[in-house]
PDB file of N, CA and C in Angstrom:
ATOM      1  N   UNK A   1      64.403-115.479 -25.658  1.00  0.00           N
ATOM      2  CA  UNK A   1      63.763-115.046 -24.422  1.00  0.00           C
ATOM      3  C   UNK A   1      62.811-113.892 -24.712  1.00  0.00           C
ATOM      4  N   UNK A   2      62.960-112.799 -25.651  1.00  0.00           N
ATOM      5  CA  UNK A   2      62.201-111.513 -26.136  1.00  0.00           C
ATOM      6  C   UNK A   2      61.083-112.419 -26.996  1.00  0.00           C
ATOM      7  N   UNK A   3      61.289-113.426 -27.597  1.00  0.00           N
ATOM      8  CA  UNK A   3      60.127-113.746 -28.233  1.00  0.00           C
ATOM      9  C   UNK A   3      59.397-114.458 -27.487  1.00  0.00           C
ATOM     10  N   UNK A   4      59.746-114.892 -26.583  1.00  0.00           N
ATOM     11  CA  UNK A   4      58.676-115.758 -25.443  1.00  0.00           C
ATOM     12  C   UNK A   4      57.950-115.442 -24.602  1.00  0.00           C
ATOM     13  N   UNK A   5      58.599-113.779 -24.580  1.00  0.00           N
ATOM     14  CA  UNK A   5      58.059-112.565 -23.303  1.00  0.00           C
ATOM     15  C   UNK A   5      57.293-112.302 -24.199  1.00  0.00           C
ATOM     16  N   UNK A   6      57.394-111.767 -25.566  1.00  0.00           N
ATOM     17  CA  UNK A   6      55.630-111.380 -25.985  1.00  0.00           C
ATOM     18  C   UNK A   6      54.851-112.278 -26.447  1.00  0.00           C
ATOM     19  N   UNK A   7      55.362-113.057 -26.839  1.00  0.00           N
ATOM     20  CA  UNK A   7      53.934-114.446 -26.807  1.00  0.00           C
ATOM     21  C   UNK A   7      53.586-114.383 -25.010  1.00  0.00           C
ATOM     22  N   UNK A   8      53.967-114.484 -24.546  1.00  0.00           N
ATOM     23  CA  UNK A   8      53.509-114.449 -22.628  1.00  0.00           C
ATOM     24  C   UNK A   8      52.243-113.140 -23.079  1.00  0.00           C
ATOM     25  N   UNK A   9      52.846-111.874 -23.488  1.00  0.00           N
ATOM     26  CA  UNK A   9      52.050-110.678 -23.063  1.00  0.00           C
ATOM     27  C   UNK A   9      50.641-110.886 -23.839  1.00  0.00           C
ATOM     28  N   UNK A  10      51.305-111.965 -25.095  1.00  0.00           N
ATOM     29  CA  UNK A  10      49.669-111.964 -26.126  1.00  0.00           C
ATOM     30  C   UNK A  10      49.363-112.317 -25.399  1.00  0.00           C
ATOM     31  N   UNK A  11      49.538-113.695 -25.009  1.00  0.00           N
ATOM     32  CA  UNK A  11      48.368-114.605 -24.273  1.00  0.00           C
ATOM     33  C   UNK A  11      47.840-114.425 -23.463  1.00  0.00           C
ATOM     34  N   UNK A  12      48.480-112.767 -22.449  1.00  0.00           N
ATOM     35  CA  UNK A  12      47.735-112.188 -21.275  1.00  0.00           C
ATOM     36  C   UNK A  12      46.616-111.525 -21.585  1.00  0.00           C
ATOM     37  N   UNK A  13      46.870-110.988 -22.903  1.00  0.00           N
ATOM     38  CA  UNK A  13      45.955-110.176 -23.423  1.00  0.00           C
ATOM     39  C   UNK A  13      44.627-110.659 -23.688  1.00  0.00           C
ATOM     40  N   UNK A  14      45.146-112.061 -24.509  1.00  0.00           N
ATOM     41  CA  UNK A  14      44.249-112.891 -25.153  1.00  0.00           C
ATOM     42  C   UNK A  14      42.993-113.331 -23.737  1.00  0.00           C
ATOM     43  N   UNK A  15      43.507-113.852 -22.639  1.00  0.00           N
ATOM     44  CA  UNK A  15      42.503-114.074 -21.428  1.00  0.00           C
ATOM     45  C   UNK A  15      42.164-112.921 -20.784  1.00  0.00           C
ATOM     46  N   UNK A  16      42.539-112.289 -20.681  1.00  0.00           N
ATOM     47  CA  UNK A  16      41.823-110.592 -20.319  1.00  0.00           C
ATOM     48  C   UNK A  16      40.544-110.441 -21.148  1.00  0.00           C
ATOM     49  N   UNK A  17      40.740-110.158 -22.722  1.00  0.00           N
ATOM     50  CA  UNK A  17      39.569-110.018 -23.457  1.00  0.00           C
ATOM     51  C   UNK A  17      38.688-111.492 -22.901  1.00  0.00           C
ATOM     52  N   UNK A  18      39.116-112.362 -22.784  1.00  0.00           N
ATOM     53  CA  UNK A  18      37.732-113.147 -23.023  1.00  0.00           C
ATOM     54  C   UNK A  18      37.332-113.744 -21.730  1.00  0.00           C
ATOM     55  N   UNK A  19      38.313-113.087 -20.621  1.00  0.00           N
ATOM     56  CA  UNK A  19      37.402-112.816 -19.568  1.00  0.00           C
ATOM     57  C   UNK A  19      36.466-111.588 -19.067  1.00  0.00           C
ATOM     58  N   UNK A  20      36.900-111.053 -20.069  1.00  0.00           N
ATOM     59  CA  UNK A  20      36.185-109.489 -20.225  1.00  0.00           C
ATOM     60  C   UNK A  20      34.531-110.176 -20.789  1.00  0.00           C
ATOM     61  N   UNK A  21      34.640-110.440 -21.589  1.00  0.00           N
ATOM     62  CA  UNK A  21      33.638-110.657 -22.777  1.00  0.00           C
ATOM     63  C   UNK A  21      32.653-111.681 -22.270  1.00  0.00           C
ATOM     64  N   UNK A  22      33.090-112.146 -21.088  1.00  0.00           N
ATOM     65  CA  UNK A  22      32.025-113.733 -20.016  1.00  0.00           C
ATOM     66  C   UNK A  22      31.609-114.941 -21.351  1.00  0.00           C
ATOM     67  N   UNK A  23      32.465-115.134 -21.916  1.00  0.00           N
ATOM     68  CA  UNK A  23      32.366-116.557 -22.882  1.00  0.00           C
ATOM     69  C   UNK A  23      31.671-117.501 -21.850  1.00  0.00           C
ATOM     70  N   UNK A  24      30.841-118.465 -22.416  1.00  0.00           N
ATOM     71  CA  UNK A  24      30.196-119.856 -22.278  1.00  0.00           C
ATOM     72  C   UNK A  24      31.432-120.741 -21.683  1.00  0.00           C
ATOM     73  N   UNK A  25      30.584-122.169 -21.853  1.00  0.00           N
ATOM     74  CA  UNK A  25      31.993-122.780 -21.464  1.00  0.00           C
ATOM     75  C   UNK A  25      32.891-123.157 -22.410  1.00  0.00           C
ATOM     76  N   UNK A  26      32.311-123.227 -24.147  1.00  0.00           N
ATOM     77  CA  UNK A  26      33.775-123.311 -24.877  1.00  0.00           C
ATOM     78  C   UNK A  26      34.922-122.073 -24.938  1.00  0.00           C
ATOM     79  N   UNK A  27      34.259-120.886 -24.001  1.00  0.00           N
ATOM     80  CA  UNK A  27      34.962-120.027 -24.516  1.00  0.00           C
ATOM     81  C   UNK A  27      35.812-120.147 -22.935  1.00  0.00           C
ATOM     82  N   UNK A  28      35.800-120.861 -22.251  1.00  0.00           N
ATOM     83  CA  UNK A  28      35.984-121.076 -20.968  1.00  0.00           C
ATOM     84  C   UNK A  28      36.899-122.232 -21.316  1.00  0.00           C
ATOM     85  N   UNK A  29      36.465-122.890 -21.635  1.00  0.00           N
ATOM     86  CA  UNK A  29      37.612-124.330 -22.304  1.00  0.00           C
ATOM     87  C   UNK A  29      39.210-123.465 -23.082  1.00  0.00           C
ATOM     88  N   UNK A  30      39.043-122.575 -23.861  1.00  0.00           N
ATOM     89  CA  UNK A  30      39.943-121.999 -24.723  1.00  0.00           C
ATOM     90  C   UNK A  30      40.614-121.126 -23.659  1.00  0.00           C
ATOM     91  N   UNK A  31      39.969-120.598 -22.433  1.00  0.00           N
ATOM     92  CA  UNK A  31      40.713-120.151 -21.664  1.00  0.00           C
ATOM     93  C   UNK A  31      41.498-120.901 -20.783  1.00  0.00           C
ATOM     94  N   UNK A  32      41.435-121.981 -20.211  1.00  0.00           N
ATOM     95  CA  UNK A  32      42.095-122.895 -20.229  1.00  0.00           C
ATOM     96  C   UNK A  32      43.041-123.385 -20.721  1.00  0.00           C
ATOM     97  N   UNK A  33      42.761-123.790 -22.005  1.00  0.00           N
ATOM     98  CA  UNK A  33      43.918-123.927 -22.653  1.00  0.00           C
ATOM     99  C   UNK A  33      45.055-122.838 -23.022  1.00  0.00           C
ATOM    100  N   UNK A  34      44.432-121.310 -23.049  1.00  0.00           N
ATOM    101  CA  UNK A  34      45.214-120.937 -23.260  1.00  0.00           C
ATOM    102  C   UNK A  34      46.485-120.368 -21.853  1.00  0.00           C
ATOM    103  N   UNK A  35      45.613-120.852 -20.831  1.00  0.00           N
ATOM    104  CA  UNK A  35      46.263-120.141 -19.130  1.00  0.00           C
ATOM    105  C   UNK A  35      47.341-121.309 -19.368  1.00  0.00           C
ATOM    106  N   UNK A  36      47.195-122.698 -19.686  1.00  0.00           N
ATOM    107  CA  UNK A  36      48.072-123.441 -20.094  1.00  0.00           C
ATOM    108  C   UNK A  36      49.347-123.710 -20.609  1.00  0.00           C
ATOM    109  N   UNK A  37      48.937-122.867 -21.615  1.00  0.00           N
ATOM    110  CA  UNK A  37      49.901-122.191 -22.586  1.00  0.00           C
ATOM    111  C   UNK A  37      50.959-121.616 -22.315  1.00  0.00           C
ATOM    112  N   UNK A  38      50.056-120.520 -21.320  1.00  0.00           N
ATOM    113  CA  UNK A  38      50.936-119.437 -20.802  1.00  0.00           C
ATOM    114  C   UNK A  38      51.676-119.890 -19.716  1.00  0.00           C
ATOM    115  N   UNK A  39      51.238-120.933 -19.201  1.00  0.00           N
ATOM    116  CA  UNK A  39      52.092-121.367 -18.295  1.00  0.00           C
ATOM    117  C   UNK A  39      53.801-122.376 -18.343  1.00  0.00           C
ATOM    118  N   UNK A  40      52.815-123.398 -19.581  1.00  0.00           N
ATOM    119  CA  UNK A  40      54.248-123.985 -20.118  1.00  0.00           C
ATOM    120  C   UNK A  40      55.017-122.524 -21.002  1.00  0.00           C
ATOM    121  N   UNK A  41      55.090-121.307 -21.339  1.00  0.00           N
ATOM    122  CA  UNK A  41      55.477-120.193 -22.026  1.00  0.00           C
ATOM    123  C   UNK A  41      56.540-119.899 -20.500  1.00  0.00           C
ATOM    124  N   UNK A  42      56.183-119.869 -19.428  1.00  0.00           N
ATOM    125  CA  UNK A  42      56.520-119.273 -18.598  1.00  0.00           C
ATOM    126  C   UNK A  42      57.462-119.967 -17.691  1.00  0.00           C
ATOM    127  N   UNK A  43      57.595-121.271 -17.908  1.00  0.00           N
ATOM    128  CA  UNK A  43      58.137-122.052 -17.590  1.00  0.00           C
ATOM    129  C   UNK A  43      59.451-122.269 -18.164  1.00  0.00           C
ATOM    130  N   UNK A  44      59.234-122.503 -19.808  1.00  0.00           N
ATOM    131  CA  UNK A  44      60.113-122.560 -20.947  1.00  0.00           C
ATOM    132  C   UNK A  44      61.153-121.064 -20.764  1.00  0.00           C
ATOM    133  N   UNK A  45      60.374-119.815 -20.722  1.00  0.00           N
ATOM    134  CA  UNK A  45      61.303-119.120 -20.111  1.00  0.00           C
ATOM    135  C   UNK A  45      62.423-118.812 -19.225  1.00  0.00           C
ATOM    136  N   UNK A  46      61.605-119.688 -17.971  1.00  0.00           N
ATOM    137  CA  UNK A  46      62.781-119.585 -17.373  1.00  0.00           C
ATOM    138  C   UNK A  46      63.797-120.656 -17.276  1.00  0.00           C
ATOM    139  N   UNK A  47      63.538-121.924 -17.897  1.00  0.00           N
ATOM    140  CA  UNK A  47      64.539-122.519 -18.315  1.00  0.00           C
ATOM    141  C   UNK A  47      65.665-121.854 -19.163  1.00  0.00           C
ATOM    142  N   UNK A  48      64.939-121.278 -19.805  1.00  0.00           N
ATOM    143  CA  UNK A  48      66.294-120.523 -20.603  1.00  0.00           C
ATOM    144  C   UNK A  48      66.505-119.607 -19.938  1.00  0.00           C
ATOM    145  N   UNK A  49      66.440-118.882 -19.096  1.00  0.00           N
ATOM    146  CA  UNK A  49      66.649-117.997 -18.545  1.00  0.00           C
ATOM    147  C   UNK A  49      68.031-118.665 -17.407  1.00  0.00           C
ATOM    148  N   UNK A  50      67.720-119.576 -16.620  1.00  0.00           N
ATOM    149  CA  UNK A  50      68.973-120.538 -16.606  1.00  0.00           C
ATOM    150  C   UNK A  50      69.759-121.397 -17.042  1.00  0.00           C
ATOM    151  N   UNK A  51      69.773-121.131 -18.228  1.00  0.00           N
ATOM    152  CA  UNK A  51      70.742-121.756 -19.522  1.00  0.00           C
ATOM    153  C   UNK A  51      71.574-120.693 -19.626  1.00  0.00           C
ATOM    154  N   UNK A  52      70.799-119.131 -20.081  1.00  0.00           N
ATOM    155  CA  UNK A  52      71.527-118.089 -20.316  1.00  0.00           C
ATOM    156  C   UNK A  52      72.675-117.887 -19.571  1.00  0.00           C
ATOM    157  N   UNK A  53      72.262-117.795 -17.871  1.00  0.00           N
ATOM    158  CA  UNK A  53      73.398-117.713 -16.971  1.00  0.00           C
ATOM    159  C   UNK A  53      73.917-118.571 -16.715  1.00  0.00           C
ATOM    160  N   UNK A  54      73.744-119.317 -17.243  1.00  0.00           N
ATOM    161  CA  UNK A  54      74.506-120.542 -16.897  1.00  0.00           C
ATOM    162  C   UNK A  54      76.097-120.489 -17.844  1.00  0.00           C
ATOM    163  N   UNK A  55      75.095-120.616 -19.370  1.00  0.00           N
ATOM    164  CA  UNK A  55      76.160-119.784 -20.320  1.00  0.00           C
ATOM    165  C   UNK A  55      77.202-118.696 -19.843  1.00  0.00           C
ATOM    166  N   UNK A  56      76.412-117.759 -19.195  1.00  0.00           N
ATOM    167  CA  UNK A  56      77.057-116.073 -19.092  1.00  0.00           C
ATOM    168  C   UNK A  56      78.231-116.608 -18.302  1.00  0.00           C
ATOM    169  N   UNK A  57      78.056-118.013 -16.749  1.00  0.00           N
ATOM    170  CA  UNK A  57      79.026-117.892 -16.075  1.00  0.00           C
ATOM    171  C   UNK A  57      79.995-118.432 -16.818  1.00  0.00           C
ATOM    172  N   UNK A  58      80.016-119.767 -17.421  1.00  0.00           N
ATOM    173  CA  UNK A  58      80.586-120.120 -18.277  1.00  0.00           C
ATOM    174  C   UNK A  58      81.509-119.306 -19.073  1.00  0.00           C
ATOM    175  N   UNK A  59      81.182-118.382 -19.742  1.00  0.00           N
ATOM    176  CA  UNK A  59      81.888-117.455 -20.475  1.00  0.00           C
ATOM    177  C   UNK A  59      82.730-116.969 -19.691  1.00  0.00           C
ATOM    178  N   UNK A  60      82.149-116.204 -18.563  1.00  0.00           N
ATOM    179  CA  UNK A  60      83.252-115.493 -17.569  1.00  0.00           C
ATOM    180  C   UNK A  60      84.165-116.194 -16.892  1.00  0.00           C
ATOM    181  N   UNK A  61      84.271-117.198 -16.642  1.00  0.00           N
ATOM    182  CA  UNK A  61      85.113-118.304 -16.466  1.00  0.00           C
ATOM    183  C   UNK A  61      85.993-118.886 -17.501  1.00  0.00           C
ATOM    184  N   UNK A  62      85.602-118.736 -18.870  1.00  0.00           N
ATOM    185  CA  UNK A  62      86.720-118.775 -19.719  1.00  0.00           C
ATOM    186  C   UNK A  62      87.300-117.671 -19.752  1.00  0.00           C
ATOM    187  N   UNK A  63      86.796-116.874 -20.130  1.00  0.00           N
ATOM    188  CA  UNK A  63      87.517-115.426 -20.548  1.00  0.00           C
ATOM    189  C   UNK A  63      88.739-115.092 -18.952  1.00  0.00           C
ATOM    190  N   UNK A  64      88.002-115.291 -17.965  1.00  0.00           N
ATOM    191  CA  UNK A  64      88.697-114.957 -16.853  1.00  0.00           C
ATOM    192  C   UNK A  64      89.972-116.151 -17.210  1.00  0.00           C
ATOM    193  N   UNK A  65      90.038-117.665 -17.360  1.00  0.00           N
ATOM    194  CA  UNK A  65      90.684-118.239 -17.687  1.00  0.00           C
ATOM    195  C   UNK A  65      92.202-117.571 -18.432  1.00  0.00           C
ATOM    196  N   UNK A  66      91.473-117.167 -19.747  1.00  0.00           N
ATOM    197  CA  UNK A  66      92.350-116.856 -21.048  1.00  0.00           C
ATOM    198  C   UNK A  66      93.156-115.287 -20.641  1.00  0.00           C
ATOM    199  N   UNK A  67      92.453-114.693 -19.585  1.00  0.00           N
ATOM    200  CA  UNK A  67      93.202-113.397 -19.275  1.00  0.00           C
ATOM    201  C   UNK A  67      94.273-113.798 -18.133  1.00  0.00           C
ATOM    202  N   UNK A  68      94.054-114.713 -17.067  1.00  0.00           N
ATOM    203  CA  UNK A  68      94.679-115.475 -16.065  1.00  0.00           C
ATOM    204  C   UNK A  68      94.899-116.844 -16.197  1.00  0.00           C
ATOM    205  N   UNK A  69      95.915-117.186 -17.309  1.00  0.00           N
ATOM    206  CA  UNK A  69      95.673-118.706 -17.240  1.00  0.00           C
ATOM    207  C   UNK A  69      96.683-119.297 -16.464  1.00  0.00           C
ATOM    208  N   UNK A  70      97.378-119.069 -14.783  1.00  0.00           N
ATOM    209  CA  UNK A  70      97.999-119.477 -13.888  1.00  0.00           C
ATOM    210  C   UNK A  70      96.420-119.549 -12.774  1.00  0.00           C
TER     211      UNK A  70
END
């Protein structure tokens, strides 16, 4: 999840500069692709982001289990 949050922040970075900079349209195409990017990035995140808790409840439900197992 920490490595997906800064690939997210490059790629914010990355369309900032080169909307800064008024690129043509290939440089307009690459922005595109890269808003793309950032979007399946952002997406993929939060899939795992509900895996994680999904996990976390999971866990607490065993552990609660193994401390209370009546």
């Amino acid at each position: 999840v920490e490595r997906l949050t800064q690939e997210v922040l490059v790629l914010r970075e990355k369309v900032a500069i080169a909307e800064s900079q008024g690129q043509e349209a290939t440089g307009n195409r690459r922005q595109q692709q890269l808003l793309l990017m950032l979007e399946g990035l952002v997406a993929e995140r939060n899939r795992l982001n509900e895996a994680l808790q999904a996990e976390r409840q999971l866990y607490g439900s065993l552990v609660k289990f193994h401390t209370h197992p009546d």
